[in-house]
N, C-alpha and C. Protein backbone atom coordinates (compact mmCIF):
# COMPACT_ATOMS: atom_id res chain seq x y z
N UNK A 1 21.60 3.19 14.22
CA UNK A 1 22.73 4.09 14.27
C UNK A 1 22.50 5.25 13.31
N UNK A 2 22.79 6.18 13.82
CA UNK A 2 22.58 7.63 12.69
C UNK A 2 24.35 8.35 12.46
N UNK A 3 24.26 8.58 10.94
CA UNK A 3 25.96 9.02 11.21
C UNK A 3 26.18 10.42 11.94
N UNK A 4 27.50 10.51 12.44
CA UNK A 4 27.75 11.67 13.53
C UNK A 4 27.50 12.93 12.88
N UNK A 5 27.98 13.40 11.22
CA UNK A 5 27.82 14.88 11.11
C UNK A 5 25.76 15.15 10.61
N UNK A 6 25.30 13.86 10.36
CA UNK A 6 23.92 14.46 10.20
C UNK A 6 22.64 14.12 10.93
N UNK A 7 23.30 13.51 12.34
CA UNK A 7 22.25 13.45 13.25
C UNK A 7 21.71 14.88 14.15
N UNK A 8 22.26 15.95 14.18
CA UNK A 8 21.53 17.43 14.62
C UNK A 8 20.86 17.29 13.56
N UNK A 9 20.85 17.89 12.26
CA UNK A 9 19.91 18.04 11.40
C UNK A 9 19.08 17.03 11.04
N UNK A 10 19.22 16.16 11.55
CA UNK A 10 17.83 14.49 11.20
C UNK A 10 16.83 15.66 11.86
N UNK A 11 17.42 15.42 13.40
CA UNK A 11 16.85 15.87 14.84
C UNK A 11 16.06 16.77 14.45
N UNK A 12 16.68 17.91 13.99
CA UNK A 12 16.24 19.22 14.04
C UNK A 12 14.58 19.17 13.05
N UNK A 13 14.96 18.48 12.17
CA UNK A 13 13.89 17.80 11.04
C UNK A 13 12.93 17.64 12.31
N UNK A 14 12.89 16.70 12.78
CA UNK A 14 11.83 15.49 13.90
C UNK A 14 11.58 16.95 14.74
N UNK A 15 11.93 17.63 14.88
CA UNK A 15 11.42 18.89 16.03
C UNK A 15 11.31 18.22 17.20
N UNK A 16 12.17 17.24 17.63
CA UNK A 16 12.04 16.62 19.00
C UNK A 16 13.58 16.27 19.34
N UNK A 17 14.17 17.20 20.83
CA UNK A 17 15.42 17.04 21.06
C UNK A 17 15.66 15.54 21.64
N UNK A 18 16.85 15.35 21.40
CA UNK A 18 17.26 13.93 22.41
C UNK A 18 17.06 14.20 23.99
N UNK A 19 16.62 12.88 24.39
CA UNK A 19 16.63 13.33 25.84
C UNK A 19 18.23 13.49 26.71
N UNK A 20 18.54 13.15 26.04
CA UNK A 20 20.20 12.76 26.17
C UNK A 20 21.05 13.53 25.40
N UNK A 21 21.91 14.83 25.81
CA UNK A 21 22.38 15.16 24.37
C UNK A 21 23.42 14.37 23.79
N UNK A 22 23.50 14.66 22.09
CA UNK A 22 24.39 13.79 21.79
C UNK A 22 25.35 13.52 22.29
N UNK A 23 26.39 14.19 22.74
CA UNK A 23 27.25 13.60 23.03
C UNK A 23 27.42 12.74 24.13
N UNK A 24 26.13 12.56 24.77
CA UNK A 24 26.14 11.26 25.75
C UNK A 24 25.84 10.28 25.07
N UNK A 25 25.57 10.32 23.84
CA UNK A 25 24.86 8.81 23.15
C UNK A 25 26.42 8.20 22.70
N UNK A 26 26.34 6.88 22.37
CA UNK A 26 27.68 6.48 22.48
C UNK A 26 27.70 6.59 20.92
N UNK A 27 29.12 6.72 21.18
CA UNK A 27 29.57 6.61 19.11
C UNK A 27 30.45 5.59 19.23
N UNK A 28 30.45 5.21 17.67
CA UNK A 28 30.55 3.99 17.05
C UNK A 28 31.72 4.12 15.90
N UNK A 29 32.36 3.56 15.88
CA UNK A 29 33.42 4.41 14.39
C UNK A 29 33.52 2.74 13.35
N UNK A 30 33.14 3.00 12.06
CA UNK A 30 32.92 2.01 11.58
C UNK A 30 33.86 2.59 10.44
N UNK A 31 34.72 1.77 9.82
CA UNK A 31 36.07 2.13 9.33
C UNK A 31 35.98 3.37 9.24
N UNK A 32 35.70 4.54 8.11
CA UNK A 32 36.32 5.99 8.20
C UNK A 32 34.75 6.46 8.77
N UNK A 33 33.71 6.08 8.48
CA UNK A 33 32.96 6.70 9.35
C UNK A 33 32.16 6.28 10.60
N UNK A 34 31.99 7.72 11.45
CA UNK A 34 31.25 7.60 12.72
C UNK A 34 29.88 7.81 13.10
N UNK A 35 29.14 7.12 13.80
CA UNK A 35 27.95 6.67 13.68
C UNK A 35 27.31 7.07 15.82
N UNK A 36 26.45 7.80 15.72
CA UNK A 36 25.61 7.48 17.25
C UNK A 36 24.65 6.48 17.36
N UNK A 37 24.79 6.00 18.06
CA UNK A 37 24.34 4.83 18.66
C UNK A 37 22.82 5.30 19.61
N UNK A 38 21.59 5.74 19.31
CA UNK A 38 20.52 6.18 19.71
C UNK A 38 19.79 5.58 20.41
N UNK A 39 19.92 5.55 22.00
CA UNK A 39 19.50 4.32 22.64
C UNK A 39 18.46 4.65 23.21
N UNK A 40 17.51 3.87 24.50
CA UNK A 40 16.42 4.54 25.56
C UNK A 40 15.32 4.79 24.98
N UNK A 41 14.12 4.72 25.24
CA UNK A 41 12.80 4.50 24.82
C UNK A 41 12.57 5.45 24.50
N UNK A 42 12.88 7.16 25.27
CA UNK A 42 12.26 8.22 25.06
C UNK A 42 13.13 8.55 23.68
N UNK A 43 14.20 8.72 23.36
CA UNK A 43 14.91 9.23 22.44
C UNK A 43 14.49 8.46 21.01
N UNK A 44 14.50 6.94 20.99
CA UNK A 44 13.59 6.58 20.06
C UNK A 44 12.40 7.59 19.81
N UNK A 45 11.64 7.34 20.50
CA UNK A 45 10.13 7.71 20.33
C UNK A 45 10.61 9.08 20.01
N UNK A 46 11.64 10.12 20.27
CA UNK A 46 11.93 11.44 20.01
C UNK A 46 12.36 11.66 18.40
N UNK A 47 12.92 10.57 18.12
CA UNK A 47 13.04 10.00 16.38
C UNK A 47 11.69 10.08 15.16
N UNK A 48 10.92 9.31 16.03
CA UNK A 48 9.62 8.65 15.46
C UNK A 48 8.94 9.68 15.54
N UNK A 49 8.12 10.20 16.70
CA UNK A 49 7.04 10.58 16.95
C UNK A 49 6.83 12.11 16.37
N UNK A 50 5.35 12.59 16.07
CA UNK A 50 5.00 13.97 15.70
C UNK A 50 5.77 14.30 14.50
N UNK A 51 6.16 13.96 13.71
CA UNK A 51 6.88 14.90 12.58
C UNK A 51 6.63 14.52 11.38
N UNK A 52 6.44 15.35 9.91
CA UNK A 52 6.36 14.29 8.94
C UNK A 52 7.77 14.21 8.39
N UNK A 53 8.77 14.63 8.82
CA UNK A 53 10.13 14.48 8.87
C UNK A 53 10.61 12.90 9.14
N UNK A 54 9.79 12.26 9.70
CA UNK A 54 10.42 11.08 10.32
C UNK A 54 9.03 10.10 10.06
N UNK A 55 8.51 10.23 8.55
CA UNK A 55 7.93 9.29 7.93
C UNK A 55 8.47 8.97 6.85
N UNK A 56 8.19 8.02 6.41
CA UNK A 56 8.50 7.29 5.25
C UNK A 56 9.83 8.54 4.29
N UNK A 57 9.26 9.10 3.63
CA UNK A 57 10.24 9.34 2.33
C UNK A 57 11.58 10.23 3.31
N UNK A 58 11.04 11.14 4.11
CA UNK A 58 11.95 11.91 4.01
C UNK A 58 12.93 11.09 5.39
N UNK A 59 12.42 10.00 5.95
CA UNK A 59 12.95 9.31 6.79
C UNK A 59 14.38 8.03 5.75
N UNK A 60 13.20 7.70 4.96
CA UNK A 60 13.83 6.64 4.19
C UNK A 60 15.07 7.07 3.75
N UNK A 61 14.78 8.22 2.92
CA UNK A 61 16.04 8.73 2.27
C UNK A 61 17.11 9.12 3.28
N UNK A 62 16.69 9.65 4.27
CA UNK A 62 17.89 9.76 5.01
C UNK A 62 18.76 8.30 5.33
N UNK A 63 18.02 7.67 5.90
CA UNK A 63 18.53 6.17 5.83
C UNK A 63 19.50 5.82 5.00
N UNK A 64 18.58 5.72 3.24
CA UNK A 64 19.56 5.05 2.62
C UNK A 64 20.49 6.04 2.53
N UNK A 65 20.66 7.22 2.50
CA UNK A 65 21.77 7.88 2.15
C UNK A 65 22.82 8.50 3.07
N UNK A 66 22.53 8.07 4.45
CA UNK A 66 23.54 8.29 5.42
C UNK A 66 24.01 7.07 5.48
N UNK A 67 23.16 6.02 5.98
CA UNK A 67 23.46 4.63 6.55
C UNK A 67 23.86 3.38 5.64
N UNK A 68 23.38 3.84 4.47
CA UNK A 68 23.69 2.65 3.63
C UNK A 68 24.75 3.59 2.04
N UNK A 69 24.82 4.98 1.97
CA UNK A 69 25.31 5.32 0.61
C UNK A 69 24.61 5.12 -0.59
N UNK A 70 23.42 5.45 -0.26
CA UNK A 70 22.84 5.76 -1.88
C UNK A 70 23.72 6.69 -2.37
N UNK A 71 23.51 6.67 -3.69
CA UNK A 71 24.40 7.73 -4.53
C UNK A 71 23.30 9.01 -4.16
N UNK A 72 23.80 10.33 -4.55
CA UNK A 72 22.86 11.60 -4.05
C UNK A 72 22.07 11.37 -5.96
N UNK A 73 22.03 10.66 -6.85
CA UNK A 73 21.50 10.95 -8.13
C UNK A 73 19.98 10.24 -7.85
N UNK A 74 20.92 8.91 -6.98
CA UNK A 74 19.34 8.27 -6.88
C UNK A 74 18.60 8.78 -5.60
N UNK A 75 19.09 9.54 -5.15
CA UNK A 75 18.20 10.07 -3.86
C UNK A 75 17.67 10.99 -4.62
N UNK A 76 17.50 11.62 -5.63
CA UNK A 76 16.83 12.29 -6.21
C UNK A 76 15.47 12.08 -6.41
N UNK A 77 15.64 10.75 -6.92
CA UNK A 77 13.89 10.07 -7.36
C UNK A 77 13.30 10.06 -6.22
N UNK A 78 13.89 10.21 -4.88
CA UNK A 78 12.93 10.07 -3.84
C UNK A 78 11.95 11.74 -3.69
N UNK A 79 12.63 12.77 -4.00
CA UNK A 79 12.58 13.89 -4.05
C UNK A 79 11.13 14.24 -5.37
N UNK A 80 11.18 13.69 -6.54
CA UNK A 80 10.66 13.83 -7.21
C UNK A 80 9.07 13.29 -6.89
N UNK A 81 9.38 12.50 -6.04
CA UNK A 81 7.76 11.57 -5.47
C UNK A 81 6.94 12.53 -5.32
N UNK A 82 6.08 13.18 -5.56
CA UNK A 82 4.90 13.85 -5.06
C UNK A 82 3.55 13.32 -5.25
N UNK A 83 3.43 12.22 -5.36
CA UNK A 83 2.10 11.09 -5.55
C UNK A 83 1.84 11.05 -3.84
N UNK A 84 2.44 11.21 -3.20
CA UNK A 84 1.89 10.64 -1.17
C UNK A 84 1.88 9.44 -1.60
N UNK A 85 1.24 8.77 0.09
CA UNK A 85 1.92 7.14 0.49
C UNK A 85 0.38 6.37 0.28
N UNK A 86 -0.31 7.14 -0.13
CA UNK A 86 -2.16 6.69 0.08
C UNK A 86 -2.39 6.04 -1.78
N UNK A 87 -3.02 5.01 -0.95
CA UNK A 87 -3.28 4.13 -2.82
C UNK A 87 -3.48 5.01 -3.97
N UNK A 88 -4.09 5.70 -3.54
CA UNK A 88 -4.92 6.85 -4.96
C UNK A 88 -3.51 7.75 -4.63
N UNK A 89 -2.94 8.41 -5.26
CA UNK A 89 -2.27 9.34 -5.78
C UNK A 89 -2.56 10.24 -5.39
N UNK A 90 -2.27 11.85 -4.87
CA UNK A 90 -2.45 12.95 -4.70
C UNK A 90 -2.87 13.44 -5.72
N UNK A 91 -4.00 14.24 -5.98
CA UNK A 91 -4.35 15.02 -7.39
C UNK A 91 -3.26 15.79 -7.62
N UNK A 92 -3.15 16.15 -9.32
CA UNK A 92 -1.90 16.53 -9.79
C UNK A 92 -0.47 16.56 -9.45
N UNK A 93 -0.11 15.20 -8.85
CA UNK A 93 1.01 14.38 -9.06
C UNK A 93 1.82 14.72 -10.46
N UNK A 94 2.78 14.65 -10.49
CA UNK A 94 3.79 14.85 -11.33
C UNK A 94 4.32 13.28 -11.95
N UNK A 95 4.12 12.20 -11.41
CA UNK A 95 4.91 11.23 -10.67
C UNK A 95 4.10 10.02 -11.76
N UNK A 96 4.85 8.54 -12.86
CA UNK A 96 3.97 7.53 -13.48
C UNK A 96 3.91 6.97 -12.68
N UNK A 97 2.52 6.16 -12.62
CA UNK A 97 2.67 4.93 -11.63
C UNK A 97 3.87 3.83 -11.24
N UNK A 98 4.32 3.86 -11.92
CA UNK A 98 5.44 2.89 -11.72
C UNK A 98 6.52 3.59 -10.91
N UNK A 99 6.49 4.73 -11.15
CA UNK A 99 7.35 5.55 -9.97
C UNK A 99 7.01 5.86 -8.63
N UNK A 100 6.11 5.42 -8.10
CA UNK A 100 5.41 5.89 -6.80
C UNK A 100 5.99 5.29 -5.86
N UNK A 101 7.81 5.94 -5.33
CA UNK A 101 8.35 5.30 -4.30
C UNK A 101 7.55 5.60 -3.14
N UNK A 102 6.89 6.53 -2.40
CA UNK A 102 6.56 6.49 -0.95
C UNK A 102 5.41 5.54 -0.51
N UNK A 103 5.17 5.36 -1.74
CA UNK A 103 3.46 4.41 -1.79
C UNK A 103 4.60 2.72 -2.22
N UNK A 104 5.06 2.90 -2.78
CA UNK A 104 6.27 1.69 -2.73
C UNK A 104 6.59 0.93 -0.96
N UNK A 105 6.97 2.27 -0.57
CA UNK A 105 7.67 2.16 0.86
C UNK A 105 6.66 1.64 1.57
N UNK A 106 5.45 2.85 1.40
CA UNK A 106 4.95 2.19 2.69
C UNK A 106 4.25 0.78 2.40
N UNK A 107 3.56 0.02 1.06
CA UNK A 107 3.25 -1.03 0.63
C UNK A 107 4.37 -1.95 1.66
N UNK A 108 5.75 -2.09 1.52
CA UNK A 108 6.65 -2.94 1.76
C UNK A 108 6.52 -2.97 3.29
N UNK A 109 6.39 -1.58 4.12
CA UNK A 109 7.04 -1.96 5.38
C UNK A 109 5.21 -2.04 5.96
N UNK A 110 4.17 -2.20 5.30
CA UNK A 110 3.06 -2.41 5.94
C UNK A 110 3.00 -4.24 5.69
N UNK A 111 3.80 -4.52 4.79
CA UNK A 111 3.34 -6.17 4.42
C UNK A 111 4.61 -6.77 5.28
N UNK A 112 5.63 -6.22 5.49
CA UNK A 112 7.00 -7.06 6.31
C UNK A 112 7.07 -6.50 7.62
N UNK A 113 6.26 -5.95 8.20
CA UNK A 113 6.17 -5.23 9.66
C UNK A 113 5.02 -5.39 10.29
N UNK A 114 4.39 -6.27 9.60
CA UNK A 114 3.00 -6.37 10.15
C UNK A 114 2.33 -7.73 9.86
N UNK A 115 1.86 -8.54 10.23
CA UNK A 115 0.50 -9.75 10.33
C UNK A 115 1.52 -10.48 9.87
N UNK A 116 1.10 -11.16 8.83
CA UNK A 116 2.22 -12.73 8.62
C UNK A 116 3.76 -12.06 8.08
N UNK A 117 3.80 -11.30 7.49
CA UNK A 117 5.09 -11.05 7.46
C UNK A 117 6.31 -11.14 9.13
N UNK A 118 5.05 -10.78 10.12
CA UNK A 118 6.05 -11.22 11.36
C UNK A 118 6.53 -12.83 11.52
């Protein structure tokens, strides 16, 4: 589910329209807020595919901070990441090791999305 006022701009991010426009996708109202319901193979894959908009950090953060309410202080640290998702660090990173959320992220969803974690 993506919430209703920031699914154009996810979209617009992903540079890939729905095949469906929104307002055919069904909405969802979950106490004060409303949520689209993103269904059909192509519109997925219109989420996912081609963008670095709709990898890890700048995906994640949208996540936690539409769908779940991160506070906007801690969506910050996601912002500050400039290490990349690759073991070695990007040369001149800003970022201590112990801070390396996108290399965090993708560590987690490569070990729980994949081989025995299934």
């Amino acid at each position: 589910m993506v919430q209703d006022a920031a699914v154009m701009e996810f979209l617009a991010l992903c540079g890939k329209p729905l095949i469906n426009s929104p307002s055919a996708q069904p909405l969802v109202k979950i106490f004060t807020q409303n949520f689209y319901v993103i269904r059909g193979p192509e519109n997925v894959k219109a989420l996912f595919k081609s963008s670095w908009a709709c990898t890890s950090i700048p995906f994640v953060k949208f996540a936690l901070g539409y769908a779940f309410g991160l506070p906007v202080k801690a969506l910050g640290l996601y912002d500050k990441d400039d290490s990349g998702g690759g073991h070695l660090p990007h040369p001149g990173n800003t970022v201590e090791a112990r801070n390396r959320i996108d290399y965090r992220v993708y560590q987690s969803l490569s070990r729980f999305l994949e081989g025995k974690g299934l």
